[in-house]
C-alpha atoms as a PDB file:
ATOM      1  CA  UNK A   1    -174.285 -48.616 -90.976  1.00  0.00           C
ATOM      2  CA  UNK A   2    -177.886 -48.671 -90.960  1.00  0.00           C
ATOM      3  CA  UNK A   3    -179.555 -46.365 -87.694  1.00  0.00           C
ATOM      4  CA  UNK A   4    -181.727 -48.944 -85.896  1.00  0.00           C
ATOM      5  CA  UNK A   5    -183.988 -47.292 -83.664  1.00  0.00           C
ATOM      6  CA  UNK A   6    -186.325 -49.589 -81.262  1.00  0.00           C
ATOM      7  CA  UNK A   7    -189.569 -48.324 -81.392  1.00  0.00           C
ATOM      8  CA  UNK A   8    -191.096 -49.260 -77.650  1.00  0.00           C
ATOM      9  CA  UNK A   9    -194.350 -50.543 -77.830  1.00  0.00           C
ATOM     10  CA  UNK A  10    -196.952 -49.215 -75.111  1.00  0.00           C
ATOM     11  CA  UNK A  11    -197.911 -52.282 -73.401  1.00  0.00           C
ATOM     12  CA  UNK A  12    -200.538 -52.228 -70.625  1.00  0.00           C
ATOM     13  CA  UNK A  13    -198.397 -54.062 -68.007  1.00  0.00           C
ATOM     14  CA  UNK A  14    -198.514 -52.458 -64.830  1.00  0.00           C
ATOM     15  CA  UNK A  15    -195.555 -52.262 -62.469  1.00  0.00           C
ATOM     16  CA  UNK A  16    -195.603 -53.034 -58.979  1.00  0.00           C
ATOM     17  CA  UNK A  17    -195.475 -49.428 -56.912  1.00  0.00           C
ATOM     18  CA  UNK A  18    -195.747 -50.683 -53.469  1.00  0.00           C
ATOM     19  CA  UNK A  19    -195.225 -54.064 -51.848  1.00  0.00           C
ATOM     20  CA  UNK A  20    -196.039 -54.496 -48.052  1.00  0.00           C
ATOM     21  CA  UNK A  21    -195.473 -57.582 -45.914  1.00  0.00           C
ATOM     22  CA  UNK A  22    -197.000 -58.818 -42.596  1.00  0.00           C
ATOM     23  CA  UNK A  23    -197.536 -55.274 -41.901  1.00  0.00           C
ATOM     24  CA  UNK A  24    -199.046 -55.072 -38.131  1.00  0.00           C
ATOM     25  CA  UNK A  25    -200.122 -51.664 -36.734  1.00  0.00           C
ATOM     26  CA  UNK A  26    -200.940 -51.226 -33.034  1.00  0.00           C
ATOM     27  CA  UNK A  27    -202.415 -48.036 -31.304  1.00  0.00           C
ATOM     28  CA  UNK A  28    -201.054 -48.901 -27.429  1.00  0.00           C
ATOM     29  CA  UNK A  29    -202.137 -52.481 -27.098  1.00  0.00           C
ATOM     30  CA  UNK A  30    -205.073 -52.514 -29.335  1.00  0.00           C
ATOM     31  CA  UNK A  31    -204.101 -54.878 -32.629  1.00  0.00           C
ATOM     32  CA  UNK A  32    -205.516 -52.510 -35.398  1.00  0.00           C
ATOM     33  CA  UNK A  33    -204.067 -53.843 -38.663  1.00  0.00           C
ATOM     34  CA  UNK A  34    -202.831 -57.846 -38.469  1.00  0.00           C
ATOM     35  CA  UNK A  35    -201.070 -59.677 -41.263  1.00  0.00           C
ATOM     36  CA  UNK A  36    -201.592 -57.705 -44.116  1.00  0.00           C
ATOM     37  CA  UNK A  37    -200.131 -58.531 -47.454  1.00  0.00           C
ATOM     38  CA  UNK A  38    -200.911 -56.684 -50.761  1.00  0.00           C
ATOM     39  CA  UNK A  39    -199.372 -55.525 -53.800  1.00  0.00           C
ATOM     40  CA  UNK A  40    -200.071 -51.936 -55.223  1.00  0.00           C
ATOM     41  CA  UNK A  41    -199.709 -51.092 -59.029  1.00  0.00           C
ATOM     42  CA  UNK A  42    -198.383 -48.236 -60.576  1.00  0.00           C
ATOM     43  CA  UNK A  43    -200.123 -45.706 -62.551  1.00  0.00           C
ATOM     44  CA  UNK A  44    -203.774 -47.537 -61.193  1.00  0.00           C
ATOM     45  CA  UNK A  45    -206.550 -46.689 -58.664  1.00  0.00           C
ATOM     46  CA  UNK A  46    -206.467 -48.601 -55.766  1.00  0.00           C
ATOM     47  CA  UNK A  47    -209.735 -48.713 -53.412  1.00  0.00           C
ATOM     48  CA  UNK A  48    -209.903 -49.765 -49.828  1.00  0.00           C
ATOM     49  CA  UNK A  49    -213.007 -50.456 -49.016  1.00  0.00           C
ATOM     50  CA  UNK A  50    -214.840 -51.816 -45.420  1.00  0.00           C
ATOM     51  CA  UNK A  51    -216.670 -50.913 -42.697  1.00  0.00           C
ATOM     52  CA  UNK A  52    -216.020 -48.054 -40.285  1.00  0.00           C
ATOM     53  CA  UNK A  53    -213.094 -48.611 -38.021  1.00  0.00           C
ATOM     54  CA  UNK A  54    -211.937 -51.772 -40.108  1.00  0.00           C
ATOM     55  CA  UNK A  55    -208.303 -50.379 -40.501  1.00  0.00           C
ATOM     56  CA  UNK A  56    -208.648 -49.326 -44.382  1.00  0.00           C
ATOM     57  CA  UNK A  57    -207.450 -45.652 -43.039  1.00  0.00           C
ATOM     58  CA  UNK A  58    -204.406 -47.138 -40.412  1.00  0.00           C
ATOM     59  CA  UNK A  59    -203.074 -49.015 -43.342  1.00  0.00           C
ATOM     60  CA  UNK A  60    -203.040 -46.109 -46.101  1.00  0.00           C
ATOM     61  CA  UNK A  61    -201.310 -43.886 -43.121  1.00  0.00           C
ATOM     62  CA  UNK A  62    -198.472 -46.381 -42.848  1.00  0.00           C
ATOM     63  CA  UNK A  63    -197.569 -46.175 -46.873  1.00  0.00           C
ATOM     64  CA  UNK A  64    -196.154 -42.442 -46.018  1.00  0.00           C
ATOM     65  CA  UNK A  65    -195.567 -42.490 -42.436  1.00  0.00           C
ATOM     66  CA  UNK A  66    -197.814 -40.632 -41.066  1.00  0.00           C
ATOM     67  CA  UNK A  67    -198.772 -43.187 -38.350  1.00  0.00           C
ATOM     68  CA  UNK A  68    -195.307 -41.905 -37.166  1.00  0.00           C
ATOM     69  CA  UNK A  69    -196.879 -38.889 -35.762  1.00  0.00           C
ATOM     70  CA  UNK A  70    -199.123 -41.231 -33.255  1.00  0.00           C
ATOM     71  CA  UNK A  71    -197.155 -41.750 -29.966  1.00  0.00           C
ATOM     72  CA  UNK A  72    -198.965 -45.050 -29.177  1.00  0.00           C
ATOM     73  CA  UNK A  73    -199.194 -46.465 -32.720  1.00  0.00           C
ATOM     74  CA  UNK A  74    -196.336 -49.028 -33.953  1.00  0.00           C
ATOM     75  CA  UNK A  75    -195.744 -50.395 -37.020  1.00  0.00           C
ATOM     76  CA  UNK A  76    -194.119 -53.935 -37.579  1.00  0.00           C
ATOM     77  CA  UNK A  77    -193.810 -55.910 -41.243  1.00  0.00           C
ATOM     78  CA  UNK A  78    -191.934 -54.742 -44.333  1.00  0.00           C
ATOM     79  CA  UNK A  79    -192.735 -51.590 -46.353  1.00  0.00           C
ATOM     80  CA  UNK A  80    -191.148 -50.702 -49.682  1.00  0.00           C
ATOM     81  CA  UNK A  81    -191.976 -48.369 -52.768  1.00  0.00           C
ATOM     82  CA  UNK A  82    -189.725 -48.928 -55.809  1.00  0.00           C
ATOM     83  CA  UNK A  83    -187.919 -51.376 -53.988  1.00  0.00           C
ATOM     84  CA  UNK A  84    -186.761 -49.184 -51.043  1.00  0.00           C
ATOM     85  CA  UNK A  85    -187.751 -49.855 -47.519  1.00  0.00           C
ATOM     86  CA  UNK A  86    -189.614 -46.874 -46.340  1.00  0.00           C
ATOM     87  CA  UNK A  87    -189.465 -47.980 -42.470  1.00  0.00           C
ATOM     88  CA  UNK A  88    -185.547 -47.817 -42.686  1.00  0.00           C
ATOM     89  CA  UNK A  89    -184.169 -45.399 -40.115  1.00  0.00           C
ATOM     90  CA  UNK A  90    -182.270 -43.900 -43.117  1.00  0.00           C
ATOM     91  CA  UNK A  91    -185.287 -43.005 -45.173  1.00  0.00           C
ATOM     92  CA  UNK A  92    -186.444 -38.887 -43.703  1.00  0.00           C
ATOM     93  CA  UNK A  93    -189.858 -39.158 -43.217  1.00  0.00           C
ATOM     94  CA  UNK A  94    -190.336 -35.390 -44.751  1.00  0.00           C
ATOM     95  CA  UNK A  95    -188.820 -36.191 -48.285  1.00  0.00           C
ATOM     96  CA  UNK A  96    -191.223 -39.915 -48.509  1.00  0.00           C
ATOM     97  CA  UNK A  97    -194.094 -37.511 -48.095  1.00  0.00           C
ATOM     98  CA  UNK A  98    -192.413 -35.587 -50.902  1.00  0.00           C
ATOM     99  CA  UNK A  99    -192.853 -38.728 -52.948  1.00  0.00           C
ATOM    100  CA  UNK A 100    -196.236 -39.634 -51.537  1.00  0.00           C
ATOM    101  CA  UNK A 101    -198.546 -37.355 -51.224  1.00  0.00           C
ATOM    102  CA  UNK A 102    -201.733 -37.161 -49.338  1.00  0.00           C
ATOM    103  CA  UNK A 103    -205.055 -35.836 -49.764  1.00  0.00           C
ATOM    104  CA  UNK A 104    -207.195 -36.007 -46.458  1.00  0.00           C
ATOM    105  CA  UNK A 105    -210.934 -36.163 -45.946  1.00  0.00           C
ATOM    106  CA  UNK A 106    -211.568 -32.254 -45.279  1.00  0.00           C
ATOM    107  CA  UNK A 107    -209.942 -30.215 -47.541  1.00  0.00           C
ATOM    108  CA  UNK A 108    -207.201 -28.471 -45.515  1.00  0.00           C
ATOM    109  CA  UNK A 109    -205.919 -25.135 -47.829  1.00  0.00           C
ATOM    110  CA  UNK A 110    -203.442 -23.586 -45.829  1.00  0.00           C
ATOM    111  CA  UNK A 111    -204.185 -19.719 -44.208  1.00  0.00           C
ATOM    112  CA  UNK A 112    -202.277 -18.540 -47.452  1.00  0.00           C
ATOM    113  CA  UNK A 113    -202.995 -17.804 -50.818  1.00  0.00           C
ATOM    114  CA  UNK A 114    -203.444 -20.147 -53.564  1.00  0.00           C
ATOM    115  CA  UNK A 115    -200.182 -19.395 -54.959  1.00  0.00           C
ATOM    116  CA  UNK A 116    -198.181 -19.797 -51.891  1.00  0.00           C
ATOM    117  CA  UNK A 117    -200.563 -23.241 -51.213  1.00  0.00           C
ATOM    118  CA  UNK A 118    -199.292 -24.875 -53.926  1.00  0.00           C
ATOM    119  CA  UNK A 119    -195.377 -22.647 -53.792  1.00  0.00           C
ATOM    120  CA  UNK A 120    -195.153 -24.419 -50.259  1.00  0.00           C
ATOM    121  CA  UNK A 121    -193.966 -28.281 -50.904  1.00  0.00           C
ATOM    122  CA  UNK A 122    -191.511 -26.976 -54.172  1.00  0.00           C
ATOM    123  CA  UNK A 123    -190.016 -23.848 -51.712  1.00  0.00           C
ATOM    124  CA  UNK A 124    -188.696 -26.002 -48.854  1.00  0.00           C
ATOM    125  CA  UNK A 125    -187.967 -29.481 -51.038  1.00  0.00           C
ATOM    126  CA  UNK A 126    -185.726 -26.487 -53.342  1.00  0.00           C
ATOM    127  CA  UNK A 127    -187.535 -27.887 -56.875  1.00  0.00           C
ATOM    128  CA  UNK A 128    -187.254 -24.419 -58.195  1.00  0.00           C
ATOM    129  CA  UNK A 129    -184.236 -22.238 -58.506  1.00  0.00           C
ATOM    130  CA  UNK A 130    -186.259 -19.045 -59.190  1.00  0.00           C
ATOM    131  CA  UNK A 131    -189.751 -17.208 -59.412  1.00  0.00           C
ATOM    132  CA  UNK A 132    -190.109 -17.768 -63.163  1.00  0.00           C
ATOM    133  CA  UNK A 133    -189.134 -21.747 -62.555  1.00  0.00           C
ATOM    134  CA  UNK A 134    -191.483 -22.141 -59.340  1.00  0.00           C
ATOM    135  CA  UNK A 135    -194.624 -19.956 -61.283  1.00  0.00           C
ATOM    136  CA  UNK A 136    -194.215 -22.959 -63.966  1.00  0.00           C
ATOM    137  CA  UNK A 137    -194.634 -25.739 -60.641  1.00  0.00           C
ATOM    138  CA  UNK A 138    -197.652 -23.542 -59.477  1.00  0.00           C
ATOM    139  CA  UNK A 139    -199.327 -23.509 -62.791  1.00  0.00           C
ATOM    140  CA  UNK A 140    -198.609 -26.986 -63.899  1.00  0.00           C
ATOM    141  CA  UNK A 141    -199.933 -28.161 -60.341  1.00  0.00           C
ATOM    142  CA  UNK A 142    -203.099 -26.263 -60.558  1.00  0.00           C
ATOM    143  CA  UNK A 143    -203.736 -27.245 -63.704  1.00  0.00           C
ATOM    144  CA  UNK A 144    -203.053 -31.388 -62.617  1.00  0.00           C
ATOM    145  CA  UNK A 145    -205.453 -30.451 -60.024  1.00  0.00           C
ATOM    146  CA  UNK A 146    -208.186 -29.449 -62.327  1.00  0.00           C
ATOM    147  CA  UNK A 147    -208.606 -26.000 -60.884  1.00  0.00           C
ATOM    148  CA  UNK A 148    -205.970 -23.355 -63.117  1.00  0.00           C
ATOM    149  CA  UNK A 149    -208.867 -22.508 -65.237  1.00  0.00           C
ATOM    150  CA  UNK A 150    -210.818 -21.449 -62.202  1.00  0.00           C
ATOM    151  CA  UNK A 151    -208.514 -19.619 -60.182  1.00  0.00           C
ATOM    152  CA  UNK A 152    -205.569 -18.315 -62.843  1.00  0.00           C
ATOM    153  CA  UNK A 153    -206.778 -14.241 -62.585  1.00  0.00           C
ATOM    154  CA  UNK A 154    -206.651 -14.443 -58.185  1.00  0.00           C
ATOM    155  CA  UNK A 155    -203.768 -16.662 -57.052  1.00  0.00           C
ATOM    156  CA  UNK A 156    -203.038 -13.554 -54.294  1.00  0.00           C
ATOM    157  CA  UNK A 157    -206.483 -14.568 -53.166  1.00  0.00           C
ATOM    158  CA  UNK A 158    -206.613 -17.172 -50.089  1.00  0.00           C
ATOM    159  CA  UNK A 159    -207.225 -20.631 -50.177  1.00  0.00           C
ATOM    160  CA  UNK A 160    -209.642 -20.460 -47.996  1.00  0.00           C
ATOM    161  CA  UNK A 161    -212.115 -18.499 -50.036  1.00  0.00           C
ATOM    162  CA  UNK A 162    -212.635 -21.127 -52.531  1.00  0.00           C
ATOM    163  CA  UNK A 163    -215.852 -24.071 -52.337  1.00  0.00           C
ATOM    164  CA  UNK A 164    -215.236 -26.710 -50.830  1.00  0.00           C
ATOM    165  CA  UNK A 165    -214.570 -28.581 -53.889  1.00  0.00           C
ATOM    166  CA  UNK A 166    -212.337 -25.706 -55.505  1.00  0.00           C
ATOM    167  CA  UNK A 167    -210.736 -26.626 -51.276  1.00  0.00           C
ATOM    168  CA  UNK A 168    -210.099 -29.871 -52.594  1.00  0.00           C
ATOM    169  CA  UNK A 169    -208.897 -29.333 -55.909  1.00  0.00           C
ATOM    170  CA  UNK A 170    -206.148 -27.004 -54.546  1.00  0.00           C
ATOM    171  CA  UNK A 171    -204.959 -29.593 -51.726  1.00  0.00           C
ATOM    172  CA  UNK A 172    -204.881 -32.050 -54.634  1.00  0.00           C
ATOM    173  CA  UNK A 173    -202.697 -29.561 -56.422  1.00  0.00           C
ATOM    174  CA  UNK A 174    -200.571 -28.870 -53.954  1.00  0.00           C
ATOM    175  CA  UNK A 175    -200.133 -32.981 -53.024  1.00  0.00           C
ATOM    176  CA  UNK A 176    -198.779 -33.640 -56.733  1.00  0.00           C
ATOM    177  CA  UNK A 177    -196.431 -30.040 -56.585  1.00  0.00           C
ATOM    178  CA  UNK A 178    -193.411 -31.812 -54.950  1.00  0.00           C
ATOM    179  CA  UNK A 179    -193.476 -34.564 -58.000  1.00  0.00           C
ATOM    180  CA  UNK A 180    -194.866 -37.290 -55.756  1.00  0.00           C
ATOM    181  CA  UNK A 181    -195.037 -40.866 -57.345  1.00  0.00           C
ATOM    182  CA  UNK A 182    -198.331 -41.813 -55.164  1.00  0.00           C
ATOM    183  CA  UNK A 183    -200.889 -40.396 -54.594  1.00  0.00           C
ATOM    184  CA  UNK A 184    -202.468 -41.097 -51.089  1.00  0.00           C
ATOM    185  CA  UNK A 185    -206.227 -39.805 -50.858  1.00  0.00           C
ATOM    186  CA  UNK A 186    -208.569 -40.391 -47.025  1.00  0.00           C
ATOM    187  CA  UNK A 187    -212.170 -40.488 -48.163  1.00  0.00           C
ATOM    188  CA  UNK A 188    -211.692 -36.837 -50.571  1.00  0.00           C
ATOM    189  CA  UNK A 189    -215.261 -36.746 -51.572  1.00  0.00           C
ATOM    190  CA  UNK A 190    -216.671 -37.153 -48.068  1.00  0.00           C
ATOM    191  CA  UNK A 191    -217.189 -33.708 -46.958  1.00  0.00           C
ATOM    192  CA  UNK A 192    -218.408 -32.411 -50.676  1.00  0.00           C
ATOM    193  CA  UNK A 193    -221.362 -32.223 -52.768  1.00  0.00           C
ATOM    194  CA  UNK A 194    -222.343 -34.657 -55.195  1.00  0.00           C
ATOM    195  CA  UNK A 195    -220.959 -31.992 -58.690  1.00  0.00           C
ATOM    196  CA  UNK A 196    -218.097 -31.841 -56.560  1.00  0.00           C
ATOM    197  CA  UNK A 197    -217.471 -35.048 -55.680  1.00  0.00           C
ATOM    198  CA  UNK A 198    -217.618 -36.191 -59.723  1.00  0.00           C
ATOM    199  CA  UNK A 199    -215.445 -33.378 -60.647  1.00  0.00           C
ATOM    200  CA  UNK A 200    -212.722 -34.896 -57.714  1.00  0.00           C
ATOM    201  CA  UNK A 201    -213.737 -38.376 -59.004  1.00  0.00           C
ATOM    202  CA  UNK A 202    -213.348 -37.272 -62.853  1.00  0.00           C
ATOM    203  CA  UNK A 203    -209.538 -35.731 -61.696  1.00  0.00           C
ATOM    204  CA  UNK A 204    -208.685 -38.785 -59.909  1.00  0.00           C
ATOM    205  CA  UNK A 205    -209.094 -40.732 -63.137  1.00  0.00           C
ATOM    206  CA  UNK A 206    -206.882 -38.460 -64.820  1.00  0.00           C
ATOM    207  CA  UNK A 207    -204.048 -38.402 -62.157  1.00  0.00           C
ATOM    208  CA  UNK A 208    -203.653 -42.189 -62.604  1.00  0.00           C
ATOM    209  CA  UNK A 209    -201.609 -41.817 -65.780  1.00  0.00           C
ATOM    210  CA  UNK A 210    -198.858 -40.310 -63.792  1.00  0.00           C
ATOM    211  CA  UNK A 211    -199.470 -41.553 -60.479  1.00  0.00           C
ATOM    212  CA  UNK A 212    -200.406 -44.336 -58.130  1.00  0.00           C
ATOM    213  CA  UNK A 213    -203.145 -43.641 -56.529  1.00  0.00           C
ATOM    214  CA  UNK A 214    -204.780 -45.387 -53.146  1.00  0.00           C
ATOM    215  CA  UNK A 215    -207.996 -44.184 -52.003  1.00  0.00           C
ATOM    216  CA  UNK A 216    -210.244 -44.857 -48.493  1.00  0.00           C
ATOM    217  CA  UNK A 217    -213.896 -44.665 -49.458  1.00  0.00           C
ATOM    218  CA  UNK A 218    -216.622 -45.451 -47.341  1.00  0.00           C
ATOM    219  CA  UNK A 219    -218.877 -45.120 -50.692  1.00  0.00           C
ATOM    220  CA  UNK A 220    -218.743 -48.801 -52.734  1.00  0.00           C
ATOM    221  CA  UNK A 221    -220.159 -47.048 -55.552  1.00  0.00           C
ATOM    222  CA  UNK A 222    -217.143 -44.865 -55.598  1.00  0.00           C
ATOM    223  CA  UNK A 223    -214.591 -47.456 -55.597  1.00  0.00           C
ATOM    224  CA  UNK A 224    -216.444 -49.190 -58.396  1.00  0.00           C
ATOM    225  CA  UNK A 225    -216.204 -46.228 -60.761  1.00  0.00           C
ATOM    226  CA  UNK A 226    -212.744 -44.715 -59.818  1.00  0.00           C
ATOM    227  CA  UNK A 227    -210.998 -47.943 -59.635  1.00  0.00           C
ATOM    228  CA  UNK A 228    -209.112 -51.099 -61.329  1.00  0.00           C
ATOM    229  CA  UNK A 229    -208.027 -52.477 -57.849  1.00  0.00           C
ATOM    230  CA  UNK A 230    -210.257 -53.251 -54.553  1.00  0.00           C
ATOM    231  CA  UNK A 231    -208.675 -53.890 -51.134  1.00  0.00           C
ATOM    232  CA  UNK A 232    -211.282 -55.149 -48.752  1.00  0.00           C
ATOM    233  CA  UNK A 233    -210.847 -54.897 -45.094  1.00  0.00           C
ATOM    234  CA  UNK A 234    -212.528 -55.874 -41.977  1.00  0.00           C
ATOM    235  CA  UNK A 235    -212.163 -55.713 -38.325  1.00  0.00           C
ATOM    236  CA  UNK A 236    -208.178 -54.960 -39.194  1.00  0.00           C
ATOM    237  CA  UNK A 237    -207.656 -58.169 -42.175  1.00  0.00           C
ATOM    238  CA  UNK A 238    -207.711 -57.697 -45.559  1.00  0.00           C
ATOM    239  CA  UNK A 239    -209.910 -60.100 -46.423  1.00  0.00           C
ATOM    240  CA  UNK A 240    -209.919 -59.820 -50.187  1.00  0.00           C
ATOM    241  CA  UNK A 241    -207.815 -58.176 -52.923  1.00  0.00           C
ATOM    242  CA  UNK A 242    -208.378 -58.147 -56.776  1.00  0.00           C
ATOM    243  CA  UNK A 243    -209.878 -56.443 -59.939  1.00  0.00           C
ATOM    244  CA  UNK A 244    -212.720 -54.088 -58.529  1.00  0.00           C
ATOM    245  CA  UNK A 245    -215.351 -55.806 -61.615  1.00  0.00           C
ATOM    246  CA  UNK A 246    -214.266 -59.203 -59.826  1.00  0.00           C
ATOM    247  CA  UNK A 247    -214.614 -58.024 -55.971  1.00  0.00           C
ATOM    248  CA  UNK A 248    -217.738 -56.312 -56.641  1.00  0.00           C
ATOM    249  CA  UNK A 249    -219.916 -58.940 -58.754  1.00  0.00           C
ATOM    250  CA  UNK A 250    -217.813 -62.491 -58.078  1.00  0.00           C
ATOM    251  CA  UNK A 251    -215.773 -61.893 -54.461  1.00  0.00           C
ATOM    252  CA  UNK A 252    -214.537 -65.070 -53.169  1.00  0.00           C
ATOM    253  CA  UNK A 253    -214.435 -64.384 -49.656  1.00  0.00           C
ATOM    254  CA  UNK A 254    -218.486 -64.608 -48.140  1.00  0.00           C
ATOM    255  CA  UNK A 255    -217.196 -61.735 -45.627  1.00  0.00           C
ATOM    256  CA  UNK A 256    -217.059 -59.384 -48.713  1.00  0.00           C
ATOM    257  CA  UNK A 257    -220.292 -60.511 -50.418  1.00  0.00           C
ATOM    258  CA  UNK A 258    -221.458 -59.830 -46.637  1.00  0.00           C
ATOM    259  CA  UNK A 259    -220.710 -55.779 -46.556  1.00  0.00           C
ATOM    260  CA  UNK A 260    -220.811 -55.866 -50.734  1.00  0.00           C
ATOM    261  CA  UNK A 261    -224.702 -56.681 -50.852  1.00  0.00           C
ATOM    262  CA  UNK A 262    -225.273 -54.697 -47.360  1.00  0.00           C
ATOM    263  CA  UNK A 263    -225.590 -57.239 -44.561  1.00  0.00           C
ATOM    264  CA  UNK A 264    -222.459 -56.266 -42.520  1.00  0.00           C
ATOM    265  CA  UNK A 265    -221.159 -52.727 -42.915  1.00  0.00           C
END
């Protein structure tokens, strides 16, 4: 009997990561989010873009839970990654952020050193059974994070010590330790330099083959280069969704032409 073997073709189709439904946030009885609807791909960038305050950073805090953590805020509509509502009282809010991770706006190493930065997420989520097993997690991390090369001869040394874009190359490392799936990233290059900030920009691009990956950006130019998807948002509504060459040179909606060309923003 002949051995048939089915040689699968890469084709670019992207899979739908995240899928959220008349997702309403409010802080107390201020309406911060209203109605929203999008569809996030897999293994792509995804920008939200808008003015300050417009909800682009409420409605990235809801895809891990983190809104949770609020007291006033509540979140109504339908969440799910990979099919799976994340809202359901059965999902443990501390294994979803295992499986999406966040990067915030200040890089925030923990008081320890590298090593035990990125050691932190694999320790208590039990991904290694030993020292030799977890150095492999630290390594592979640090290098996914664009930073191994760098810090390889002093991972005794603290976090701390490092730039601020070394900062943010660890916390990126130590987001993508616990095998997340997405990639969650507040406004990363805000608080760096512009060599830092294409070095972060350079990694992003490189974390999208394994990951989906939604960033806030108050910077249009950065959306533009980092991304294939554009979420615009204003005063709480997304306004407009699509291919970032399409939202950035032919938007449909005047409201994004508006803040796009700098006359509301």
């Amino acid at each position: 009997m002949n051995d048939m073997r089915i040689v699968e073709r890469d084709v670019d189709v992207k899979e739908t990561k995240i899928v959220a439904r008349k997702v309403q946030v409010y802080y107390g009885e201020t309406h911060a989010i209203k109605d929203v609807d999008v569809d996030i791909d897999d293994k792509t960038v995804t920008a939200f873009i808008g003015p300050s305050g417009c909800g682009k950073s409420t409605f990235l805090r809801c895809l891990n839970r983190m809104n949770d953590t609020i007291d006033v805020c509540r979140v109504k509509g339908d969440i799910q990654i990979d099919g799976e509502d994340i809202y359901d009282n059965r999902v443990d809010p501390v294994q979803l952020r295992a499986k999406v991770g966040m990067v915030f706006q200040k890089p925030n190493p923990f008081p320890k050193s590298i090593y035990d930065n990125v050691a932190y997420g694999p320790r208590i989520h039990g991904l290694a059974k030993n020292k030799s097993e977890l150095d492999e997690i630290v390594q592979k991390s640090l290098q996914r994070g664009a930073i191994w090369d760098e810090v390889k001869d002093r991972l005794n040394e603290p976090g701390t010590g490092l730039s601020g874009g070394q900062q943010q190359r660890l916390c990126i490392a130590r987001a993508v330790a616990t095998e997340p799936e997405v990639l969650l990233m507040d406004e990363p290059c805000s608080a760096l330099d512009p060599i830092a900030t294409a070095q972060v920009e350079e990694l992003i691009d490189e974390l999208r083959q394994n990951y989906s990956v939604v960033i806030v950006t108050h910077s249009m130019q950065q959306a533009a280069r980092v991304s294939q998807k554009t979420a615009f948002f204003h005063l709480g509504n997304l306004v407009e969704y699509g291919e970032t060459g399409q939202i950035f040179t032919n938007p449909t909606d005047p409201r994004t032409e508006s803040y796009i060309t700098g006359r509301i923003g």
